[in-house]
Protein backbone atom coordinates (compact mmCIF):
# COMPACT_ATOMS: atom_id res chain seq x y z
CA UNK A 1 45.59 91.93 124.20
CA UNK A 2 45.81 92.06 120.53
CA UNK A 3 47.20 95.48 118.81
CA UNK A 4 45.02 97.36 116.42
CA UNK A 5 47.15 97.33 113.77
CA UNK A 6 45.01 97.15 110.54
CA UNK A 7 46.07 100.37 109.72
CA UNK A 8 50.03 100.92 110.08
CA UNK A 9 49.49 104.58 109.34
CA UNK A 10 46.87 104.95 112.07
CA UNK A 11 48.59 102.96 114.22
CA UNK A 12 52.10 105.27 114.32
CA UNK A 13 50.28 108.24 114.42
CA UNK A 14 48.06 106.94 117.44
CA UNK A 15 50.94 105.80 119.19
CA UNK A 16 52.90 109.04 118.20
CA UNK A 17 50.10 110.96 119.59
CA UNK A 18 50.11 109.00 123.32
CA UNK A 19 53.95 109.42 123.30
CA UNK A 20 53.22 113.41 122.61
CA UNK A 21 50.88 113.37 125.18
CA UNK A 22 52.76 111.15 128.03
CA UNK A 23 56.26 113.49 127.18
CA UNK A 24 53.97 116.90 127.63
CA UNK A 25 52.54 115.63 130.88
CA UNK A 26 56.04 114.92 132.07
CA UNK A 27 57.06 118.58 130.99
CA UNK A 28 54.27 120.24 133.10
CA UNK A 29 56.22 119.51 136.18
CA UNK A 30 53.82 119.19 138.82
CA UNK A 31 54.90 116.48 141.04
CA UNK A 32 54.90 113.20 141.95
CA UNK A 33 51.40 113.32 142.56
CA UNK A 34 50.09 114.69 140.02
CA UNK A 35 52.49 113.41 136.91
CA UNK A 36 52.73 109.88 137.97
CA UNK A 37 49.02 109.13 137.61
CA UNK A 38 48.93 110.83 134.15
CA UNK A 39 52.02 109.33 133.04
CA UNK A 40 50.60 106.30 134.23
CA UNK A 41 47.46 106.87 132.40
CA UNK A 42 48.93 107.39 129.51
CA UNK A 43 50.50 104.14 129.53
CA UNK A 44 47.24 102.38 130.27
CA UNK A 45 45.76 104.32 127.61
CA UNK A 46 48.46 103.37 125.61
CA UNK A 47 48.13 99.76 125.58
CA UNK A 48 44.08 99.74 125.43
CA UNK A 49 44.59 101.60 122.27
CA UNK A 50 47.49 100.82 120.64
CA UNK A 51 48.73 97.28 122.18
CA UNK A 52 51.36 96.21 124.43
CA UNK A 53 54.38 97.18 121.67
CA UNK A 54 53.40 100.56 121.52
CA UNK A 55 52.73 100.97 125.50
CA UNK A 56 56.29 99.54 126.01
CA UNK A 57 57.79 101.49 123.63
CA UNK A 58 56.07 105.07 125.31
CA UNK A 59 57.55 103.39 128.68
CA UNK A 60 60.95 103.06 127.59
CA UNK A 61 60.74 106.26 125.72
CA UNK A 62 59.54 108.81 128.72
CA UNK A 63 62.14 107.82 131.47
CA UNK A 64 64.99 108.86 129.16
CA UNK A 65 63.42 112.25 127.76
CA UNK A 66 62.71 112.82 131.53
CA UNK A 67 66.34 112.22 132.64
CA UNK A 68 67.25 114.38 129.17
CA UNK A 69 65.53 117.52 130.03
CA UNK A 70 66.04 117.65 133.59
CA UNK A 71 62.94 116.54 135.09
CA UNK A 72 63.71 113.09 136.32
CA UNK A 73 66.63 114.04 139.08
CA UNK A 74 70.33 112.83 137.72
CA UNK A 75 70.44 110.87 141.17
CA UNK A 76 67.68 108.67 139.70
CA UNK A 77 70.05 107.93 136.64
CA UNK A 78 70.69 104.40 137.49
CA UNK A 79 67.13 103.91 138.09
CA UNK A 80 66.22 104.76 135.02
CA UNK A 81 66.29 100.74 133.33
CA UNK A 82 64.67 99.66 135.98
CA UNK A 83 62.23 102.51 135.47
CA UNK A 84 61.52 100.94 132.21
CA UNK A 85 61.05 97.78 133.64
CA UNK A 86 58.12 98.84 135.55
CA UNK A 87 56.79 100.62 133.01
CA UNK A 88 56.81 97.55 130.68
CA UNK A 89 55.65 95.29 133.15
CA UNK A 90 52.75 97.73 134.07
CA UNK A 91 51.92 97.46 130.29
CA UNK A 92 52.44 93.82 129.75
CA UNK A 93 49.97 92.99 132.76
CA UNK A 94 47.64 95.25 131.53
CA UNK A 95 47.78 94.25 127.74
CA UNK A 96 47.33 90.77 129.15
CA UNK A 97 44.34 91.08 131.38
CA UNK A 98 42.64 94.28 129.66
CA UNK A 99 39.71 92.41 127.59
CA UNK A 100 39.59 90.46 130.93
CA UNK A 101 38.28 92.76 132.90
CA UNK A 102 39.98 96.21 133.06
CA UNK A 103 39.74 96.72 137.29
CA UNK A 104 41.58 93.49 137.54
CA UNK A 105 44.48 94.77 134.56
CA UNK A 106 44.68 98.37 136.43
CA UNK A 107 44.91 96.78 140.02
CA UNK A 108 47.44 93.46 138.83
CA UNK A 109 49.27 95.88 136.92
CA UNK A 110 49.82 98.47 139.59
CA UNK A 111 50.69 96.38 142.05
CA UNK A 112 53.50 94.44 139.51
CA UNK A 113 55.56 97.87 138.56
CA UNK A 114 54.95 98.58 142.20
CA UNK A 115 56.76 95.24 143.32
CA UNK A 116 59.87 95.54 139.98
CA UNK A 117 60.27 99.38 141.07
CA UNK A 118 60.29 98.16 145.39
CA UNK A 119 62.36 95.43 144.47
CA UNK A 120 65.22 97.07 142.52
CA UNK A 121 65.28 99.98 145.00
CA UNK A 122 65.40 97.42 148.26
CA UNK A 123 67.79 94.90 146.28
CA UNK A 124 69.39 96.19 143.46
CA UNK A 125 70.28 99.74 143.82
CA UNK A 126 71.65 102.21 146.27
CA UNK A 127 70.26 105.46 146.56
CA UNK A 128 69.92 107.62 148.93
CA UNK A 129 66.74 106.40 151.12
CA UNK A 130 64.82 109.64 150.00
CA UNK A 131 65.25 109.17 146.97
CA UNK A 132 64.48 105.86 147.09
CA UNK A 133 61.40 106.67 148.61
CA UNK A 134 59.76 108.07 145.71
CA UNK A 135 60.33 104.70 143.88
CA UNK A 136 58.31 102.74 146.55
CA UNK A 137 54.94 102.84 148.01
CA UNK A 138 54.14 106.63 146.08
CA UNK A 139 54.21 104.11 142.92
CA UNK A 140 51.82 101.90 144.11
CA UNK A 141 49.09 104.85 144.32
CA UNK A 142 50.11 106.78 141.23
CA UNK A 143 49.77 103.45 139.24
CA UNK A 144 46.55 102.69 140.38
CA UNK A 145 45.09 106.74 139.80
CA UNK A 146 46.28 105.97 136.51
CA UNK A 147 44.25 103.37 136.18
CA UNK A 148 41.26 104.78 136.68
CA UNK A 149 41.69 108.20 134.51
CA UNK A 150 42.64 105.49 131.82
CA UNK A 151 39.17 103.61 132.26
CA UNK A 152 37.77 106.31 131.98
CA UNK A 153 39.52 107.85 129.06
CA UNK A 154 39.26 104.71 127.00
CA UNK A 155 35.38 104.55 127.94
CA UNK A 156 35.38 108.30 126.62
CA UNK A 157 37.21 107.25 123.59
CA UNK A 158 34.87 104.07 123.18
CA UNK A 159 31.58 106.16 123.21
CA UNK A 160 33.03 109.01 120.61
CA UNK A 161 33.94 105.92 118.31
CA UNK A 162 37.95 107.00 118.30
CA UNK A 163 38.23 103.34 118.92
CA UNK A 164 36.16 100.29 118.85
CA UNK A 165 34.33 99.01 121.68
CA UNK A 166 36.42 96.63 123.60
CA UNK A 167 34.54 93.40 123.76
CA UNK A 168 33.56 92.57 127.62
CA UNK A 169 33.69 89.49 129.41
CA UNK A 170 30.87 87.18 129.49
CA UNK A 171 29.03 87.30 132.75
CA UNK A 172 28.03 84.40 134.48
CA UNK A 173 24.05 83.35 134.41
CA UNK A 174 21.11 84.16 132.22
């Protein structure tokens, strides 16, 4: 997926704006349940709108404010690159299959930060298995809620003309 970046001006500010927005749904503190979808959202959002540089950046960006301000636990410190990882692997898949066909980007994407977040709990680090838990299957499900508020927000977005139509995929017969 190309980046809109015609406009450098609009582009910062849009990708200010979804940073803004991802950081003050992290600062709600609701839960797992409820912040992981609309971070995750946000990061779809993100790269429909502004590319996959600017949803990478917001994914690098949020784990550290979170772990800053005392919302991500300091016993997910060492998590928090691998964090990233996820994050910028949820945004590359998406950014890569988006004009594809958006279910397929939500659902490859979800299940690919699923599988770098599993993997670096079950391999890589050690944490306390409850607190490893929350970087496994919970994931999976947040990701993929995300997806679908971000469908729909970029189909909201889309209609209002706050960004161009993205084109879809040619369908097969006449």
């Amino acid at each position: 997926m190309r980046p809109r970046r015609t406009d450098p001006v609009r582009y910062l500010a849009r990708t200010a704006l979804l940073l803004a927005l991802t950081l003050a749904f992290q600062s709600l503190r609701l839960g797992q349940a409820f912040t992981g979808p609309l971070v995750n959202a946000a990061l779809f959002t993100a790269t429909a709108v502004v590319g996959i540089a600017g949803g990478v950046f917001i994914g690098a960006v949020t784990p550290w404010v979170a772990l800053a301000v005392g919302i991500l636990k300091p016993v997910l410190a060492p998590a928090v690159p691998f964090i990233m990882l996820g994050n910028a692997s949820l945004v590359v898949t998406t950014g890569l299959l988006w004009l594809r066909n958006r279910y397929l980007a939500v659902a490859a994407a979800s299940v690919v930060k699923f599988a770098v977040l599993g993997g670096s709990v079950r391999y890589l680090l050690h944490l306390n298995p409850k607190v490893a838990a929350a970087l496994g299957l919970p994931q999976l499900f947040t990701a993929l809620a995300g997806g679908v508020i971000a469908i729909l927000a970029v189909a909201l977005l889309e209609r209002a003309g706050v960004i161009p139509r993205t084109p879809q995929p040619l369908r097969g017969g006449s």
